[in-house]
Each structure stands twice: as C-alpha cells, then as structure tokens.
Protein backbone atom coordinates (compact mmCIF):
# COMPACT_ATOMS: atom_id res chain seq x y z
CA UNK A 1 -13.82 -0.97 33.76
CA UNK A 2 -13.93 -1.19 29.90
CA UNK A 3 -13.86 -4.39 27.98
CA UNK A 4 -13.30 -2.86 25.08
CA UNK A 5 -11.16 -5.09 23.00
CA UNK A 6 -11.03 -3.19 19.90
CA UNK A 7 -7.65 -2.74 19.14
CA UNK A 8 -7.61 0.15 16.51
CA UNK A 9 -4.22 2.09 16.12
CA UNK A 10 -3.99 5.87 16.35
CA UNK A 11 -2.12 7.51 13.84
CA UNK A 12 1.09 8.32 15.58
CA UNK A 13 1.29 4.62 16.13
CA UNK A 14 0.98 3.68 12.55
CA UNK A 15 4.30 3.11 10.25
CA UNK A 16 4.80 4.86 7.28
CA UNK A 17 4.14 1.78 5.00
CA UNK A 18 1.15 0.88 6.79
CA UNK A 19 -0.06 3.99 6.82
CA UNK A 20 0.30 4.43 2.86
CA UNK A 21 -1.17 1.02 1.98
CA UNK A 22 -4.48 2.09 4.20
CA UNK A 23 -4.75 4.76 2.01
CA UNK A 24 -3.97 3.77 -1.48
CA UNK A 25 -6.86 0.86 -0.27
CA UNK A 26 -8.93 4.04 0.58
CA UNK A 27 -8.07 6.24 -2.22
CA UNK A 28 -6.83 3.88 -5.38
CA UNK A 29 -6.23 6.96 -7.78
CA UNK A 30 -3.51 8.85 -5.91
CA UNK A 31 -0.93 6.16 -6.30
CA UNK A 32 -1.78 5.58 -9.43
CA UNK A 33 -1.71 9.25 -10.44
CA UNK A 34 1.57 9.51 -8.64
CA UNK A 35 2.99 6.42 -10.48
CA UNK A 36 1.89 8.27 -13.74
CA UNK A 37 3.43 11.30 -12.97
CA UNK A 38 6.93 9.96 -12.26
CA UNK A 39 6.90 7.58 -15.49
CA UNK A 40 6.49 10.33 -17.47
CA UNK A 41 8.87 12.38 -15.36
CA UNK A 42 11.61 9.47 -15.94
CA UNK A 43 10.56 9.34 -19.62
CA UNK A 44 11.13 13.26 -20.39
CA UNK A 45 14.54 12.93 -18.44
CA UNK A 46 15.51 10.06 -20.78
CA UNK A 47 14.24 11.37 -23.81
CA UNK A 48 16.17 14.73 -22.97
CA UNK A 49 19.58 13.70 -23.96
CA UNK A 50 18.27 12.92 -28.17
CA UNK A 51 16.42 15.96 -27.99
CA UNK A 52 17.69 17.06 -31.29
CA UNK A 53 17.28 20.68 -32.28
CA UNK A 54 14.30 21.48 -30.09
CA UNK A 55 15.63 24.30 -26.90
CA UNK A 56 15.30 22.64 -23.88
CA UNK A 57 12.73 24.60 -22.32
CA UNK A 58 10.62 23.45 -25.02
CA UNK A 59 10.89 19.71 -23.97
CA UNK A 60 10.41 21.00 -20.22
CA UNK A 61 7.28 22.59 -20.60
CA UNK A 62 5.72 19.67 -22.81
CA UNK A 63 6.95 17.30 -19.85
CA UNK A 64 5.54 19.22 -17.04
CA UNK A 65 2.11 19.53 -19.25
CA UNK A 66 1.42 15.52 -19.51
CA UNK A 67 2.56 15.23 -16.45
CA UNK A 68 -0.42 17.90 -14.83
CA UNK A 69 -2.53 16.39 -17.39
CA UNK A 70 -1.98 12.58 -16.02
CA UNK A 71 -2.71 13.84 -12.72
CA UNK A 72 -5.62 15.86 -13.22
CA UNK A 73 -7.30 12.79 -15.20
CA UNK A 74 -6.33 10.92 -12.32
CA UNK A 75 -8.12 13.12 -9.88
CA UNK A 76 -11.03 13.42 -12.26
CA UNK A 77 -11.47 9.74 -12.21
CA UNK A 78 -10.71 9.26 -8.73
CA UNK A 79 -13.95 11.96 -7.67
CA UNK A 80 -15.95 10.44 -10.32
CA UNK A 81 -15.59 6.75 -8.95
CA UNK A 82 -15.97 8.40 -5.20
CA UNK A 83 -19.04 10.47 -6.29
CA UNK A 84 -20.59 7.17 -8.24
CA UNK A 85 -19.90 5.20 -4.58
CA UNK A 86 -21.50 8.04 -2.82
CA UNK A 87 -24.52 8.73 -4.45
CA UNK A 88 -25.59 5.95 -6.97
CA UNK A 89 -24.25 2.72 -5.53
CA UNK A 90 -26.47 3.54 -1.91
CA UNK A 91 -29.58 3.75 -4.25
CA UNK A 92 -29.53 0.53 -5.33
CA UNK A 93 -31.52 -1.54 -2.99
C-alpha cells in the first residue's frame, strides 16, 4: 500500500484557466508578448479607418511588422531572463 499523499493533478485533469495561470507563472513573457501583440493588433484596426491617403496594404504590412517585432523582443527577453536563471543565478553561492 502507498501512502502517498501528494496530490498533484495530471494534465487532462487540469482546467483551462488553471492550466494557463501555471504557465504564465512559469513562463511570464508569453502573456505578455501575447498582450502586446493584440494591443497593437486593436490599435492598427482602429487607426485603419483615418488612414488618409496611404493604400491599405501599406498600413497592413507596418501592423503585422510591430506586431512580429513586439513578439520577438518578447521572446528575446523571455530566453535572456531564462538563460540568466539557468546559468548565472545557480553560481551564486
């Protein structure tokens, strides 16, 4: 017989919401990169209707740029922290 009390979930038994706020705690720069990517997506959408004489595809591609370029700071920032926890922060005695 095990007396094993730990009571750890599985996966399949975790919610949805659960399961994201384990791993925004985990990973801090994915929602934040997300957040940043549909802020400016919501911003280009509402700057689109006083777009003046500028074509449309124009405004597109300049939208979908900072929004790559929010995310890929994110995700450079994100490893950067991880890689600083990894290596650096363990040699500190």
């Amino acid at each position: 017989m095990s007396t094993n009390t730990d009571l750890s979930l599985s996966p399949y038994d975790e919610g949805q919401g659960s399961k994201f706020i384990r791993k925004a705690k985990e990973k801090p720069f994915v929602p934040i990169g997300m957040a940043g990517f549909t802020a400016i997506v919501a911003y280009g959408l509402y700057k689109l209707k006083s777009r003046g004489n500028t074509k449309m595809s124009i405004r597109l591609i300049h939208m979908r740029v900072a929004a790559q370029g929010f995310v890929v700071g994110g995700m450079t920032l994100g490893m950067g922290y991880f890689m600083y926890q990894e290596f650096w922060d363990k040699l500190k005695p």
